[in-house]
Protein backbone atom coordinates (compact mmCIF):
# COMPACT_ATOMS: atom_id res chain seq x y z
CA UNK A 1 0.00 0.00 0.00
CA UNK A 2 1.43 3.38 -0.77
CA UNK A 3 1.03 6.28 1.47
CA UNK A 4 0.92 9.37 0.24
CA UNK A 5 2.31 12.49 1.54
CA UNK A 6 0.76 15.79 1.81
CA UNK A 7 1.98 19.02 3.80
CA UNK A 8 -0.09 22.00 5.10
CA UNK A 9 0.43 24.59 8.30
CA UNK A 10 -1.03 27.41 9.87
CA UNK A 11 -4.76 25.59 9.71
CA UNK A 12 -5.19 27.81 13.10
CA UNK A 13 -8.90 26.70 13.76
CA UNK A 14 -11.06 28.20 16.26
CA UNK A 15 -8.77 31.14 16.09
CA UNK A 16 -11.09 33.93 15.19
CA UNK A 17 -8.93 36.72 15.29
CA UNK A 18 -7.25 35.37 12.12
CA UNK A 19 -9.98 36.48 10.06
CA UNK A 20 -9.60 40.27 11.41
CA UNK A 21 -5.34 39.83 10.55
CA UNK A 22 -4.03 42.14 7.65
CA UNK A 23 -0.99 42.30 5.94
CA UNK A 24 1.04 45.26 5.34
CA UNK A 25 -1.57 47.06 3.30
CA UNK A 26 -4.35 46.30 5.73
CA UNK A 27 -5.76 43.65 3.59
CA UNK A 28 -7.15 40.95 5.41
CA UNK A 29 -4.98 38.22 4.93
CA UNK A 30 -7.63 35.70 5.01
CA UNK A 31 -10.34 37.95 3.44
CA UNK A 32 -12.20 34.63 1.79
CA UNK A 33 -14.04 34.06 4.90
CA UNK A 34 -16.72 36.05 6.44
CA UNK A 35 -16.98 33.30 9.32
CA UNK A 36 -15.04 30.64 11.25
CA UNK A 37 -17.72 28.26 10.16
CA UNK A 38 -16.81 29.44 6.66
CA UNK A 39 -13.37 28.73 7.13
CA UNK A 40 -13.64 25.34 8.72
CA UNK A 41 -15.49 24.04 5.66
CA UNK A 42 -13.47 24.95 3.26
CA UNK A 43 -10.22 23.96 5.31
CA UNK A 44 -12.67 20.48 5.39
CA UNK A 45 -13.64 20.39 1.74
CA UNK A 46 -10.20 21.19 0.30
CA UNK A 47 -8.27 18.53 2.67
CA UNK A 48 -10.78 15.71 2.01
CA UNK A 49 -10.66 16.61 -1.94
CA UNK A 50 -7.06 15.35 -2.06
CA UNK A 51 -6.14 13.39 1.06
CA UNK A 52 -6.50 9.36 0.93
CA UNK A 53 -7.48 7.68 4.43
CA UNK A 54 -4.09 6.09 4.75
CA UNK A 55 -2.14 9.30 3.29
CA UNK A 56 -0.19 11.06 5.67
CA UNK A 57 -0.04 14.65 6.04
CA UNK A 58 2.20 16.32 7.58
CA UNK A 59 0.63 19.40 9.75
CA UNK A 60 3.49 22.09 10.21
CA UNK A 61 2.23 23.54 13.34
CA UNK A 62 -0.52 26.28 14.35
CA UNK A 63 -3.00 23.52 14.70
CA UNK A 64 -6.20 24.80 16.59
CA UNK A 65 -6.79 27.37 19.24
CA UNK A 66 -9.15 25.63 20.67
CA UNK A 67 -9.22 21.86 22.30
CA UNK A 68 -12.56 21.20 22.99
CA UNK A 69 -15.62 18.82 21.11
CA UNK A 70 -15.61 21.31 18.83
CA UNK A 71 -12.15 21.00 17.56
CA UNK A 72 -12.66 17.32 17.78
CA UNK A 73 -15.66 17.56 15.50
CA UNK A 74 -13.33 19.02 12.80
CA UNK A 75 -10.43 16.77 13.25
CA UNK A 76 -12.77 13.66 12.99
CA UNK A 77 -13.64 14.95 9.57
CA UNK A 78 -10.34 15.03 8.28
CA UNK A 79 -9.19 11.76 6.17
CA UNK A 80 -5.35 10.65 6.43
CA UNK A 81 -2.45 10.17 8.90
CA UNK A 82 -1.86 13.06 10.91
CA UNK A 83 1.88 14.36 11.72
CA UNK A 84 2.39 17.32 13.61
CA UNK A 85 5.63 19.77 13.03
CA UNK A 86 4.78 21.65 16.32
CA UNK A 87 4.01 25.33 15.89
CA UNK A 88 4.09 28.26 18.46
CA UNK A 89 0.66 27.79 18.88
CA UNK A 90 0.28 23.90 19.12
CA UNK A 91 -0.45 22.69 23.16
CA UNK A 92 1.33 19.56 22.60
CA UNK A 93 0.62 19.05 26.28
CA UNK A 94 -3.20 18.54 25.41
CA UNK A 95 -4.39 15.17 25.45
CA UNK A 96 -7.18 16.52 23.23
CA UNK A 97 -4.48 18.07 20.39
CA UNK A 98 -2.20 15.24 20.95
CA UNK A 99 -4.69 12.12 20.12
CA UNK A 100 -5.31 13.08 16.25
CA UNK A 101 -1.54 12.85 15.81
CA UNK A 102 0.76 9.67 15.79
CA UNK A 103 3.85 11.73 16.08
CA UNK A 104 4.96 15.25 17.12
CA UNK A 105 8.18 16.52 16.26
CA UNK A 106 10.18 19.72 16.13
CA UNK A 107 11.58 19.01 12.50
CA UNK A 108 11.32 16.56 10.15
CA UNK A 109 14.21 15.88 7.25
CA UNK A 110 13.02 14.71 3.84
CA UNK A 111 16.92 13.63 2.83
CA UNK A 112 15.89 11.91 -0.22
CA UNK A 113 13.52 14.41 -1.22
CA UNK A 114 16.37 17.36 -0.34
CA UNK A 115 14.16 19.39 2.37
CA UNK A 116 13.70 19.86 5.83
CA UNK A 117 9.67 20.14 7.12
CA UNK A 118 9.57 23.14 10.07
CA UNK A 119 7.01 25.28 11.73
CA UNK A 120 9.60 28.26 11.44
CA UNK A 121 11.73 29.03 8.58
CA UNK A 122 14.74 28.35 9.84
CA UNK A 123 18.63 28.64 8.65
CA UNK A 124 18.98 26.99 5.66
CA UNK A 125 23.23 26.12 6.80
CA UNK A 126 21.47 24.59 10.11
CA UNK A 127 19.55 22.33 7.99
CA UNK A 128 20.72 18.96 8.59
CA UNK A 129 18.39 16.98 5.92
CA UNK A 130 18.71 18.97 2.22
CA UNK A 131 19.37 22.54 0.28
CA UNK A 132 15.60 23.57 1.32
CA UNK A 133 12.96 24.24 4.07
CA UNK A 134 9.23 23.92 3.64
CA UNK A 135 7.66 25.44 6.64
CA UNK A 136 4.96 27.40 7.90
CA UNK A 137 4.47 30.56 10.35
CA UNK A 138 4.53 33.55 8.20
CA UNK A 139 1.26 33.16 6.83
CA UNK A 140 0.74 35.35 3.53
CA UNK A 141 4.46 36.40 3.78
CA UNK A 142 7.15 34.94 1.60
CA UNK A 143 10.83 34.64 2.13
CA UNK A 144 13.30 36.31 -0.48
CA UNK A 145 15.20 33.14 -1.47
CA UNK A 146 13.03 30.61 -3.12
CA UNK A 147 14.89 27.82 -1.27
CA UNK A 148 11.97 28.70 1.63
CA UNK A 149 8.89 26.72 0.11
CA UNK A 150 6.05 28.08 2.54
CA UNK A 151 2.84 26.34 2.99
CA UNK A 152 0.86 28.34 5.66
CA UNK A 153 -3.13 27.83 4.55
CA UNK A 154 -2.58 31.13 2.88
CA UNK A 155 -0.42 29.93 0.41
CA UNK A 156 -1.42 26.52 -0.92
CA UNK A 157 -5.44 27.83 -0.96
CA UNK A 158 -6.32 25.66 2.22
CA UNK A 159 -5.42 22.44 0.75
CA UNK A 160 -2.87 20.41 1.41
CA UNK A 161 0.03 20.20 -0.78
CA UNK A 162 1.62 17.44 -2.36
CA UNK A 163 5.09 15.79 -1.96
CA UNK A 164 5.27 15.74 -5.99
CA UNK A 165 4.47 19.71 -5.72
CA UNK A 166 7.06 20.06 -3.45
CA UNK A 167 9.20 18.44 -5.17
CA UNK A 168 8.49 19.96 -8.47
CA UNK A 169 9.27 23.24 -6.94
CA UNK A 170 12.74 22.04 -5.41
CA UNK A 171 13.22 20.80 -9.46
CA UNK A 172 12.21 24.51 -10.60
CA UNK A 173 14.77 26.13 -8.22
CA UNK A 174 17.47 23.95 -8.54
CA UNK A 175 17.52 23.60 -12.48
């Protein structure tokens, strides 16, 4: 059986002050949604589009803000493996957060696939798996060198991404 693998970050559910953020313009940086409600269903829709039950995707942090039934009715909904790249928002101290994951790490390397998966950008010399650094946290923003692949919600439409798009970007870069 193959498992695919899909990447997204930055989901932040329950956090309703997201949809009042702006970027440096004062343009609402997630101006597609007039409602949470809104935004959980398309976060929904658009995972369940492309995920597989046994695909794994790999959550780059910023999870939920909130670890109640509600949250749990959400996670329920969403098809595949769950990983979790912890964010600077993630509780991993939260039973409730913790049981729709089967791992939590800080990083994960992709060696073969020449990237390193993080919440934060981070130093691309301190990388210890590959050239690049797919990551999450800075939402609408991008970084100047194109070896930073971001894919906060923002970025990828609210839908996970796939390894293949990953690496066809990493292929785009290097050639």
């Amino acid at each position: 059986m193959i498992h695919e693998k899909w990447f997204i970050s930055d989901t932040h559910l329950w956090h309703a002050n997201i949809l009042k953020f702006v970027n440096d313009e004062g343009i609402r940086i997630r101006k597609e949604f007039q409602s949470l409600n809104e935004m959980h269903s398309t976060i929904i829709k658009n995972w369940n589009a492309v995920v597989g039950v046994n695909d794994y995707v790999y959550h780059l942090g910023d999870v939920t803000f909130r670890y109640d039934g509600a949250f749990n009715e959400i996670m329920s909904q969403l098809k595949g493996k769950k990983r979790l790249i912890v964010g600077n928002h993630d509780k991993i101290w939260n039973p409730s957060l913790m049981k729709w994951f089967e791992k939590a790490e800080v990083w994960k390397g992709f060696k073969e696939h020449n990237f390193t998966a993080t919440h934060f950008p981070h130093l691309l010399s301190g990388l210890r798996d590959g050239a690049f650094n797919v990551h999450g946290h800075i939402h609408q923003n991008v970084m100047a060198d194109p070896r930073y692949i971001n894919v906060s919600a923002e970025q990828i439409n609210y839908t996970p991404v796939h390894m293949d798009w990953i690496g066809e970007k990493i292929k785009q870069i290097s050639s």
